[in-house]
Protein backbone atom coordinates (compact mmCIF):
# COMPACT_ATOMS: atom_id res chain seq x y z
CA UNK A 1 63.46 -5.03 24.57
CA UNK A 2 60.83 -6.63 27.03
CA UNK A 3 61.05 -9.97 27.55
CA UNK A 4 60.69 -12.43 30.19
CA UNK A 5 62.76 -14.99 32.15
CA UNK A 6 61.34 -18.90 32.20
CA UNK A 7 63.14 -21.20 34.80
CA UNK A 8 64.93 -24.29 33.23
CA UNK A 9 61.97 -27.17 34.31
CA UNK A 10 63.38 -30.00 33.75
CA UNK A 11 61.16 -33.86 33.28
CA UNK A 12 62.83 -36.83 34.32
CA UNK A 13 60.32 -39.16 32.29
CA UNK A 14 61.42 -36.94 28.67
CA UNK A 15 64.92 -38.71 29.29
CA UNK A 16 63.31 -42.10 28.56
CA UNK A 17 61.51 -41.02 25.56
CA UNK A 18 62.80 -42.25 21.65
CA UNK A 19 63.39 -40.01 19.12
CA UNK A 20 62.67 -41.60 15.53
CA UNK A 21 65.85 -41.88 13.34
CA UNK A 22 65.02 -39.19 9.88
CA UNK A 23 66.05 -38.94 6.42
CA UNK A 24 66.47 -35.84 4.44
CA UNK A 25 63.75 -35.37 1.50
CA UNK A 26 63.85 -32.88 -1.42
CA UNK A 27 61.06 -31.60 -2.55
CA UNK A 28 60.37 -30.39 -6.06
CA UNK A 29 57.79 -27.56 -6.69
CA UNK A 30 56.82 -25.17 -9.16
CA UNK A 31 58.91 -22.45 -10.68
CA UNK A 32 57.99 -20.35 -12.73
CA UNK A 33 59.90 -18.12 -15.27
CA UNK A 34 61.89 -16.00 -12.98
CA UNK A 35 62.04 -12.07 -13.84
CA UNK A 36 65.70 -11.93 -15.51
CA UNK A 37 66.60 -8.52 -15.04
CA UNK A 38 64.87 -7.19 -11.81
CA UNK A 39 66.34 -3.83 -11.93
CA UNK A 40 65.39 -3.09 -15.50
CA UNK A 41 61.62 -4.07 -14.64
CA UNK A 42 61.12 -1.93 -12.10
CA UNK A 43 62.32 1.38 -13.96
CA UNK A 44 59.88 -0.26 -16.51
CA UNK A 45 57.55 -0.23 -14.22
CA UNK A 46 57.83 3.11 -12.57
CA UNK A 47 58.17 4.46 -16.97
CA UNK A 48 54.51 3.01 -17.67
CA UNK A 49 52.93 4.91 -15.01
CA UNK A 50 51.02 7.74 -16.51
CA UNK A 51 50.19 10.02 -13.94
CA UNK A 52 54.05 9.88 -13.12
CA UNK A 53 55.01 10.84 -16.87
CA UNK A 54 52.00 13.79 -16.39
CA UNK A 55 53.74 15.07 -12.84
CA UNK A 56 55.44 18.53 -13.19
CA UNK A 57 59.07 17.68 -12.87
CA UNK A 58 60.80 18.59 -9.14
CA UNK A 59 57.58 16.88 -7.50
CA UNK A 60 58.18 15.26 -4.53
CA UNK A 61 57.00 11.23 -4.28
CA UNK A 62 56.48 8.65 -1.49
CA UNK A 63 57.39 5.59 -1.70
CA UNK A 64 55.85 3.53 0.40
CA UNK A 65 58.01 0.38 1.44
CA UNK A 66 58.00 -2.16 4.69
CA UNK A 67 56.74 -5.73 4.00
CA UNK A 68 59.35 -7.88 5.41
CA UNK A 69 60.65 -11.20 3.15
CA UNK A 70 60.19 -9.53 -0.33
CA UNK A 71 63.37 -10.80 -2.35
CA UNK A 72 65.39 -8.49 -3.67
CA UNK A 73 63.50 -6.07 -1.85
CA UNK A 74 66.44 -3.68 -1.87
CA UNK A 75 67.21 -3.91 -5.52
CA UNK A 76 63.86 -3.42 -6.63
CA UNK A 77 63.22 0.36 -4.21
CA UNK A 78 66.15 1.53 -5.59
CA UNK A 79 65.70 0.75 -9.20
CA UNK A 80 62.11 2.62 -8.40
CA UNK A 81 63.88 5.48 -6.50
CA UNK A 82 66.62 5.99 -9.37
CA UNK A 83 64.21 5.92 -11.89
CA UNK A 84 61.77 8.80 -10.39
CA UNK A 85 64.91 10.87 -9.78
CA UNK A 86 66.29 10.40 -13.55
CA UNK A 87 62.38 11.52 -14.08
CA UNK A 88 63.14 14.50 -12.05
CA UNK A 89 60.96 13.70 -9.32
CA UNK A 90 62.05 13.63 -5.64
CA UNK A 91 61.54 10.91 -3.82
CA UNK A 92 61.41 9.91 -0.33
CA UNK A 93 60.35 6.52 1.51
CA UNK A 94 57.92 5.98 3.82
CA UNK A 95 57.05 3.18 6.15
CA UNK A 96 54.16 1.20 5.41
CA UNK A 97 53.52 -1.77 7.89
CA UNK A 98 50.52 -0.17 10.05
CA UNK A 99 51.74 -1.29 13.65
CA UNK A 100 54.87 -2.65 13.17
CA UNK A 101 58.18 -1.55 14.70
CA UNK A 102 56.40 -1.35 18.24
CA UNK A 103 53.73 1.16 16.39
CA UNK A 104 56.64 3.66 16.63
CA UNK A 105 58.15 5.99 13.79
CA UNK A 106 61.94 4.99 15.01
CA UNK A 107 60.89 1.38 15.53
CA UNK A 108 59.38 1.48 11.80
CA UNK A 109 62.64 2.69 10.56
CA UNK A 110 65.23 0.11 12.39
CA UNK A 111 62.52 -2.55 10.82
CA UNK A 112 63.50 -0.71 7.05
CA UNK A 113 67.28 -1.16 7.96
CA UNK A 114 66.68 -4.86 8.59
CA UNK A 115 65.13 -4.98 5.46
CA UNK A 116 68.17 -3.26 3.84
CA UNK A 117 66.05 -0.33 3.34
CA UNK A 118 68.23 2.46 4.92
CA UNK A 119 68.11 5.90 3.74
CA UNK A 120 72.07 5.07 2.45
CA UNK A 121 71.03 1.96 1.05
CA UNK A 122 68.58 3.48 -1.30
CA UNK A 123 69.45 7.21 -1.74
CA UNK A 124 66.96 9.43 -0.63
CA UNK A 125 65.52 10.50 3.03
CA UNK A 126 62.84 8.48 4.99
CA UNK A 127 60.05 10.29 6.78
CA UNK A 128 58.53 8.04 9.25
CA UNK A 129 55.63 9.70 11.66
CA UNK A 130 52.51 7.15 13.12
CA UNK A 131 50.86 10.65 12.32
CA UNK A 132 47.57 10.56 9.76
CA UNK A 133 45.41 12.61 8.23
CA UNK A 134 41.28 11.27 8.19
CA UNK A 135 40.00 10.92 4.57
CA UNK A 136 36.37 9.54 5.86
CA UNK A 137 34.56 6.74 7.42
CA UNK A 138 32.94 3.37 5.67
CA UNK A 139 29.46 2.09 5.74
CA UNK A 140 30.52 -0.08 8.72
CA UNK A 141 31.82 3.18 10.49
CA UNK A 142 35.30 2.17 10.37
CA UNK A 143 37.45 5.97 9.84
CA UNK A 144 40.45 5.51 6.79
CA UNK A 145 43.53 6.79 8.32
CA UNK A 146 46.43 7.30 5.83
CA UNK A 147 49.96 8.45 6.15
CA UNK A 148 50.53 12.06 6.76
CA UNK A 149 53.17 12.66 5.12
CA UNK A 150 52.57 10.31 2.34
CA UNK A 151 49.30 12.31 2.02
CA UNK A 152 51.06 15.51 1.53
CA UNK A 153 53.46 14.64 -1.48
CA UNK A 154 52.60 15.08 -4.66
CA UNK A 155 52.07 11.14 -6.02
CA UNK A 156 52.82 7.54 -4.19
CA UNK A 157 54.61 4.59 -5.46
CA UNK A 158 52.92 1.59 -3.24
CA UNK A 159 55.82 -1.26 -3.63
CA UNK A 160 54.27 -4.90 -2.53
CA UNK A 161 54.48 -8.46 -2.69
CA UNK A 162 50.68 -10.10 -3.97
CA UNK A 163 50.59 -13.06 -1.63
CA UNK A 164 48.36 -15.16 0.16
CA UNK A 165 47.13 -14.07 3.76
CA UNK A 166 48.61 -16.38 6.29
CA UNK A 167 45.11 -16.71 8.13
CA UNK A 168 42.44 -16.13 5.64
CA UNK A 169 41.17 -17.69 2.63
CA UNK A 170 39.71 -14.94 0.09
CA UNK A 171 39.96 -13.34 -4.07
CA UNK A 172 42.21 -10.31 -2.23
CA UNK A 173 44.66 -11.38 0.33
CA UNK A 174 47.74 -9.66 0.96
CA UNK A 175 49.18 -7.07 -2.09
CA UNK A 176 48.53 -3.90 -2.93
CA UNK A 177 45.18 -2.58 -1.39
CA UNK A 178 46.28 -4.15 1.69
CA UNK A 179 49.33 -1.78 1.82
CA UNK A 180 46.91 0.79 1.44
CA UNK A 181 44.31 0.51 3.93
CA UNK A 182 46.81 -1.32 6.34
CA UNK A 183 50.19 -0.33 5.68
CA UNK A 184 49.90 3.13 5.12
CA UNK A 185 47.31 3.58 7.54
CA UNK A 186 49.67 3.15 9.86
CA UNK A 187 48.95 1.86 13.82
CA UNK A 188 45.49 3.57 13.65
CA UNK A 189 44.59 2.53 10.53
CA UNK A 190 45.32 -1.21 10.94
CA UNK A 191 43.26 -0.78 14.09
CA UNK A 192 40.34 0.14 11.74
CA UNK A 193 40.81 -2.74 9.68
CA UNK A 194 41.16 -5.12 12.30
CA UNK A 195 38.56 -3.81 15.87
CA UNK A 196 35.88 -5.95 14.41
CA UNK A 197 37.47 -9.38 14.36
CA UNK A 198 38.17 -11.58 10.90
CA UNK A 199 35.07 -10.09 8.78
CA UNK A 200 36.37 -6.50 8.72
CA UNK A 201 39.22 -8.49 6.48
CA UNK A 202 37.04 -8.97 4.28
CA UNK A 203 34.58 -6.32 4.00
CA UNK A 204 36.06 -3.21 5.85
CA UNK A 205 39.60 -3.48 4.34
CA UNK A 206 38.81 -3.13 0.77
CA UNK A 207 36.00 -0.37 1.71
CA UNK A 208 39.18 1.61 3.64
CA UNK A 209 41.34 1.03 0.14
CA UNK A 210 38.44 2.45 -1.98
CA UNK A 211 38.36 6.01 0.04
CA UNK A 212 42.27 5.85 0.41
CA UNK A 213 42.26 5.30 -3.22
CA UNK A 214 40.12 8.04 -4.25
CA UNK A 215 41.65 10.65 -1.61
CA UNK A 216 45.15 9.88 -1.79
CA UNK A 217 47.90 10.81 -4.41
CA UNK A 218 48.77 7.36 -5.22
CA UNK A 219 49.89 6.88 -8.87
CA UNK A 220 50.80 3.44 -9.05
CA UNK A 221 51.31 0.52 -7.89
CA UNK A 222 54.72 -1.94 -7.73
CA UNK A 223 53.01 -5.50 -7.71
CA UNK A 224 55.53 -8.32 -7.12
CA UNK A 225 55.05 -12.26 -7.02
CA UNK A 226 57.82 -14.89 -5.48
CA UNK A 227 57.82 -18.64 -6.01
CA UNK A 228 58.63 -20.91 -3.50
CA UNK A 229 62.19 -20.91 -4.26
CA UNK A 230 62.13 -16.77 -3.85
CA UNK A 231 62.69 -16.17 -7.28
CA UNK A 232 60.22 -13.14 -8.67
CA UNK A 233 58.46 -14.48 -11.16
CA UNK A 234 56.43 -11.22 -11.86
CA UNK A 235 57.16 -7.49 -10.96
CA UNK A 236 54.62 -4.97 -12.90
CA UNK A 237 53.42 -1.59 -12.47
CA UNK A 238 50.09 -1.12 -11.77
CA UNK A 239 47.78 2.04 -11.72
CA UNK A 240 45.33 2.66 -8.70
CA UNK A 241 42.44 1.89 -10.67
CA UNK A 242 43.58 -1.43 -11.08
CA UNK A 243 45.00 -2.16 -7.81
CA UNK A 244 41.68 -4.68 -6.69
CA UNK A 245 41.64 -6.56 -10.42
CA UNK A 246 45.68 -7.09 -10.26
CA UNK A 247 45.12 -8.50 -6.75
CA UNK A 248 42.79 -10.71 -7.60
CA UNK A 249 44.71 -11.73 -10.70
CA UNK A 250 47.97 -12.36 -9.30
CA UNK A 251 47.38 -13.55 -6.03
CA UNK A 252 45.72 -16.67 -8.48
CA UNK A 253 49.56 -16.76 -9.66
CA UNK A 254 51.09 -16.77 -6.33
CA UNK A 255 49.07 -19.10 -5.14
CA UNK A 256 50.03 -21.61 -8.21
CA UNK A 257 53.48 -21.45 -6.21
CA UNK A 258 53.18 -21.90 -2.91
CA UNK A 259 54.90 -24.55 -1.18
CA UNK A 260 53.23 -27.16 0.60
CA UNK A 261 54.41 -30.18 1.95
CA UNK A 262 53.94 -33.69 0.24
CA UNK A 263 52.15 -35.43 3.17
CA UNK A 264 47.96 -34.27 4.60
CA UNK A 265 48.88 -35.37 8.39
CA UNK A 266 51.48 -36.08 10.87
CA UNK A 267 52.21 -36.45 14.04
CA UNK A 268 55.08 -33.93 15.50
CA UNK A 269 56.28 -31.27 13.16
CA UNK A 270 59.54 -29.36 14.04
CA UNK A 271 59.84 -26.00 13.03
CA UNK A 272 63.59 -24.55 13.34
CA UNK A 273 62.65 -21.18 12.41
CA UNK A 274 59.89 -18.59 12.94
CA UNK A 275 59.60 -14.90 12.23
CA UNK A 276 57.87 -11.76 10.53
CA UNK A 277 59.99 -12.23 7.56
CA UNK A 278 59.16 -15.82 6.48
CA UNK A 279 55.09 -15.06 7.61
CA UNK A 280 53.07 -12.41 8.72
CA UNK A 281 51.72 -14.71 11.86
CA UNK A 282 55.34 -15.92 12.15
CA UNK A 283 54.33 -19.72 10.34
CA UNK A 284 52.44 -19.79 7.78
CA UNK A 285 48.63 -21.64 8.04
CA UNK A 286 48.41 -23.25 4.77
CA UNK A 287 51.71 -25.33 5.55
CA UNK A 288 51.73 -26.08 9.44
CA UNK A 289 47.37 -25.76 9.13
CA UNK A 290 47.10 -23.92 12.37
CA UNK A 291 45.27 -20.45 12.18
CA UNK A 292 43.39 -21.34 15.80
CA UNK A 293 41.38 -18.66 15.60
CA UNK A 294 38.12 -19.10 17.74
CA UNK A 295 35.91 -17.83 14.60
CA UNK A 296 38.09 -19.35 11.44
CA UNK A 297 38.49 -23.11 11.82
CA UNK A 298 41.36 -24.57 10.73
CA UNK A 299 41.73 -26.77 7.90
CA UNK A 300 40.96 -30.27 8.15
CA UNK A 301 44.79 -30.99 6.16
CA UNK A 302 47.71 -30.27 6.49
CA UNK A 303 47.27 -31.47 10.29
CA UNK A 304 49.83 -32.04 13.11
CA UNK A 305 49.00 -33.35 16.58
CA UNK A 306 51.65 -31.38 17.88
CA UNK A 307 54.57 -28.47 16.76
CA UNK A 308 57.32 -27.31 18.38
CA UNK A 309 59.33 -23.96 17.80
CA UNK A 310 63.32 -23.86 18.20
CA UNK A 311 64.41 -20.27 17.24
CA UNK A 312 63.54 -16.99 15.27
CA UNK A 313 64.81 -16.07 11.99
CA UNK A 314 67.66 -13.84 12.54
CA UNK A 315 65.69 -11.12 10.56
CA UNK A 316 62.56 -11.04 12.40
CA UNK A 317 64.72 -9.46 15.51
CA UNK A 318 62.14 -10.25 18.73
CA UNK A 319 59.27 -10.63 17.10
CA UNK A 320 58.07 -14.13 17.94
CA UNK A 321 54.57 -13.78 16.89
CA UNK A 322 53.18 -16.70 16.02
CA UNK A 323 54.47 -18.49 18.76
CA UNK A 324 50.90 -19.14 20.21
CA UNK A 325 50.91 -21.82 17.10
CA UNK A 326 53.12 -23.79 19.07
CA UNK A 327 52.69 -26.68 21.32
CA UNK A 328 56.41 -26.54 22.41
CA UNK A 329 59.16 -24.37 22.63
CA UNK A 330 61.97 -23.38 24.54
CA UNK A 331 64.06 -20.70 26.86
CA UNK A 332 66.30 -19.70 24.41
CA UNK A 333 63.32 -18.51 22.30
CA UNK A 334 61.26 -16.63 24.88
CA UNK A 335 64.18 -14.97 26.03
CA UNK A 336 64.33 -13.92 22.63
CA UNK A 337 60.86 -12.34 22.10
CA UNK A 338 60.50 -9.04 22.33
CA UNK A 339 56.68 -8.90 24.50
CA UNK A 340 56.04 -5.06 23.42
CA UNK A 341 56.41 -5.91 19.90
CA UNK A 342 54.35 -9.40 19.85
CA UNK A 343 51.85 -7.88 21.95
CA UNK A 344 51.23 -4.49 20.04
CA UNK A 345 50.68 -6.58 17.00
CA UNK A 346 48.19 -8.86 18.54
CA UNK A 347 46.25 -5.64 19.95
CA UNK A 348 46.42 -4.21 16.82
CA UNK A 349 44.85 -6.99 15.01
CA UNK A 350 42.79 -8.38 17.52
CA UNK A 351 43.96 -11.60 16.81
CA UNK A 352 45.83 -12.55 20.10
CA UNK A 353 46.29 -16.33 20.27
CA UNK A 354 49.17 -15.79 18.59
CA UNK A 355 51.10 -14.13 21.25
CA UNK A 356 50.25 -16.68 23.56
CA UNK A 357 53.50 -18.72 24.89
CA UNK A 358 53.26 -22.08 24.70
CA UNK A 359 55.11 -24.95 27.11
CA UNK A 360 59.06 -23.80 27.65
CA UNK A 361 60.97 -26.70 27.85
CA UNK A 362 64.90 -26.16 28.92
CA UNK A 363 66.37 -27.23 25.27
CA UNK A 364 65.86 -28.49 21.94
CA UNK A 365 66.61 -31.91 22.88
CA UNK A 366 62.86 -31.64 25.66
CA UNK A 367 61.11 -29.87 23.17
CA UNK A 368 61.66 -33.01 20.68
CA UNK A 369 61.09 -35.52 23.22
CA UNK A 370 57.72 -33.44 24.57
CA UNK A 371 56.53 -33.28 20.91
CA UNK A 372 56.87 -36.84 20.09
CA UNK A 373 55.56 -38.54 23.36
CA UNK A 374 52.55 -36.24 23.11
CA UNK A 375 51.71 -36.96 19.75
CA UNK A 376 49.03 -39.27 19.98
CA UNK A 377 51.26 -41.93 18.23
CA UNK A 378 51.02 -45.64 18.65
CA UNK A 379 54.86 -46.03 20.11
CA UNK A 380 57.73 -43.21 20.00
CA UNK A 381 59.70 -44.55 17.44
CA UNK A 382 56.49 -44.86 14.68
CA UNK A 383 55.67 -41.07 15.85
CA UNK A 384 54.86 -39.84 12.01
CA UNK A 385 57.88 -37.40 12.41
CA UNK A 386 58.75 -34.22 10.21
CA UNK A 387 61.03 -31.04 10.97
CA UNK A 388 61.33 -27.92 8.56
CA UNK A 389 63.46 -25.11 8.24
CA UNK A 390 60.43 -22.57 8.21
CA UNK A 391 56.75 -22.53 6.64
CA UNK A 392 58.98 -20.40 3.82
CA UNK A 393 61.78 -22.79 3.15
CA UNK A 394 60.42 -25.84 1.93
CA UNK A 395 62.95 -27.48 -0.29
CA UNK A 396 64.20 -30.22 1.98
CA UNK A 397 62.91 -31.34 5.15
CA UNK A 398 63.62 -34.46 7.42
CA UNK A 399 60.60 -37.31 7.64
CA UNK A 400 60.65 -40.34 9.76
CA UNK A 401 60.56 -43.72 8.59
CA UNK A 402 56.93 -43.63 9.24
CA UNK A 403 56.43 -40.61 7.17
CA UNK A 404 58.76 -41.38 3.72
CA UNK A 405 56.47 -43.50 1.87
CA UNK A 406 53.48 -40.57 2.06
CA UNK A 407 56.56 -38.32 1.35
CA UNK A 408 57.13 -39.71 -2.04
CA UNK A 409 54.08 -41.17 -3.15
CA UNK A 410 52.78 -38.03 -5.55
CA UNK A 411 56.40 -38.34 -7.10
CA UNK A 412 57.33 -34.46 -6.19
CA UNK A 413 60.00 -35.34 -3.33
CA UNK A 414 62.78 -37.62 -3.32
CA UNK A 415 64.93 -39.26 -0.88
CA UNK A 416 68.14 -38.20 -0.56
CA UNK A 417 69.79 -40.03 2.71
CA UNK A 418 70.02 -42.60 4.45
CA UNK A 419 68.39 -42.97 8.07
CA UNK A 420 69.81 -41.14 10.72
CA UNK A 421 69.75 -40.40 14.69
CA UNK A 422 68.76 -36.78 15.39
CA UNK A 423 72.12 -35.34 17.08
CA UNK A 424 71.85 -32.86 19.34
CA UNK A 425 74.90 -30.74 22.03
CA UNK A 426 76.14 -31.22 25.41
CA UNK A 427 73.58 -28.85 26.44
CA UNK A 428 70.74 -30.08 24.20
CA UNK A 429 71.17 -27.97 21.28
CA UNK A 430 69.75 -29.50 18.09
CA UNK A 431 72.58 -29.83 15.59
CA UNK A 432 71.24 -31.82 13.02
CA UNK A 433 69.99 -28.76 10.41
CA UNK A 434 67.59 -29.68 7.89
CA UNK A 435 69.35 -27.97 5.26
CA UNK A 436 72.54 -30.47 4.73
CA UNK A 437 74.68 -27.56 3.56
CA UNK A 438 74.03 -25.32 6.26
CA UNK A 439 77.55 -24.45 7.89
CA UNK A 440 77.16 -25.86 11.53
CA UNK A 441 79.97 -23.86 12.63
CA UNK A 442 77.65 -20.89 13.24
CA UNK A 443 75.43 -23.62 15.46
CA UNK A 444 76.51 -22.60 18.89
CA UNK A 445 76.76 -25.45 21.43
């Protein structure tokens, strides 16, 4: 791993600073009617596909995997990989994340294992190459790269989550034709999609899927759709000729889910958690409303003067990207980012503000104190006050005093708490969690 070693500055005037006393909140959002038997749907799914049921039996099928946070993720590949086999297909995986994994083929499979996508896991080999074959070049000039050796099987299962984007606002986001002019275009591919800045998102990517489409052997198409509680509340097969309609038509559905939180602006918002597997920019836009992009402005709510970082999901590894969100953060998270992996994403994508390391403070308890007396608010203690587990995990949070009133007007949170001082370690470790039930055992000091 690359990282990098930030000296432990330390601000006498932070000591003086008041930290507002919190509540905890729960928040109550949509959910759906949950899939009830995951594994049966997805043989379902893989059953309906036609030009499966029409392939000579002993053919050999990609599937194409590697979007981190899908639930069940693990479940659902291998209800698709027993299914072709009881078919009497063969199947093998391969990784579909573009640059991801350091743009490597062994970094793209440790990312599978952390996905619980290992080759024991699921039964069947994984072939993982950045190699790609060239199946022609879009009106823009952009070339559509695609998996090599998902090229030469004889059909593709694409398995993806339909979700929003967590920079851009459009009828396709993230699903299945991204998979397939991103994902399986592997590190060259994504480069294609992303050299001329956010338009190509927009017009180049689906122009990419349309070739890949036509050239490639996919036969179908695993679309999946999460509420905000992780529950799948659809899973359906899909054949490539509808891969663009059932984007456009679920990602309507996922976005009926999403979880936002009950308040348009604060002051300081305190994010325990970042990572790949709760966002693809490591937080996601539409909840902290940061994209800072120089041509995409943000939106004008949710706003927050300032945001502070205090970890990475345990998942993510030392990929910190999205840290260049933050106003604040701190040594034990830098020292935690891996640089080659932020940094090949952001020159993949273009998109490199959010590699960008914000101000290190020496511990939680300066990050907290930085955030709130450089909020813009009237005094510390009315500083308008939130902290989250992650952009993803959304069903309790802590508001200030200042902030529980908004917090409960719309009548979709409730309080559950009395006030309470933020506590934090001997060394300035934050142990109040936002999630009450978390076991702060595991919190080391």
């Amino acid at each position: 791993m690359v990282s990098v070693r930030f000296p432990a500055i330390s601000f006498k005037h932070l000591d003086a600073v008041q930290l507002p006393d919190v509540c905890r909140v729960r928040l109550h959002h949509r959910r759906g009617d949950p899939v009830k038997d995951v594994e049966a749907t997805a043989r379902a799914a893989v059953r309906s596909s036609v030009r499966l049921q029409a392939l000579a039996k002993g053919g050999s099928v990609a599937v194409a995997l590697g979007s981190r946070g899908i639930a069940k993720i693990p479940l659902i590949a291998k209800a698709v990989i027993d299914e072709l086999k009881l078919m009497g297909h063969h199947p093998f995986i391969v990784p579909a994340m573009g640059s991801h994994g350091g743009g490597t083929a062994e970094g793209q499979v440790e990312v599978l294992k952390k996905l619980g996508l290992s080759e024991e896991a699921l039964g069947a080999p994984i072939r993982s190459s950045m190699d790609v074959v060239d199946y022609g070049v879009t009106a823009d000039g952009a070339r559509c790269k695609f998996d090599k050796n998902a090229a030469g099987a004889d059909a593709i299962v694409v398995v993806n989550r339909v979700k929003s984007h967590t920079t851009f606002d459009r009828t396709i986001e993230s699903g299945l034709v991204k998979m397939v002019a991103v994902g399986l275009g592997k590190a060259e591919g994504a480069r294609s999609v992303h050299r001329t800045g956010p338009p190509a998102l927009i017009e180049t990517l689906p122009a990419l899927a349309k070739i890949a489409l036509q050239h490639s052997p996919i036969a179908l198409g695993i679309a999946i759709v999460e509420n905000a509680q992780k529950d799948l509340v659809a899973l359906e097969g899909v054949a490539p000729e509808d891969f663009f309609d059932s984007d456009v038509r679920l990602l309507k559905v996922a976005k009926s889910f999403i979880a936002r939180l009950p308040f348009g602006t604060m002051d300081a918002l305190v994010v325990e958690q970042i990572g790949k597997d709760i966002s693809g920019a490591g937080m996601d836009y539409a909840v902290m409303g940061r994209a800072d992009l120089r041509t995409v402005p943000n939106p004008s709510e949710p706003f927050a003067s300032r945001v502070a970082v205090l970890g990475l999901s345990e998942a993510t590894g030392g990929n910190g990207l999205g840290i260049g969100l933050a106003d604040f953060t701190t040594i034990d998270v830098v020292n935690r980012i891996d640089l080659q992996q932020i940094y090949m994403n952001s020159l993949t994508s273009t998109l490199v503000e959010k590699s960008r390391i914000p101000i290190v403070l020496q511990n939680d308890l300066d990050a907290l104190r930085a955030t709130v007396s450089t909020s813009w608010s009237p005094t510390d203690l009315e500083t308008r006050l939130c902290l989250i587990r992650s952009t993803l995990h959304l069903q309790e949070i802590l508001v200030s005093g200042s902030l529980l009133d908004t917090a409960l007007a719309d009548g979709k949170a409730e309080r559950t708490s009395d006030f309470f001082p933020l506590t934090f370690s001997e060394n300035g470790r934050l142990l109040t969690r936002v999630y009450a039930a978390e076991d702060l055992s595991k919190v080391k000091a």
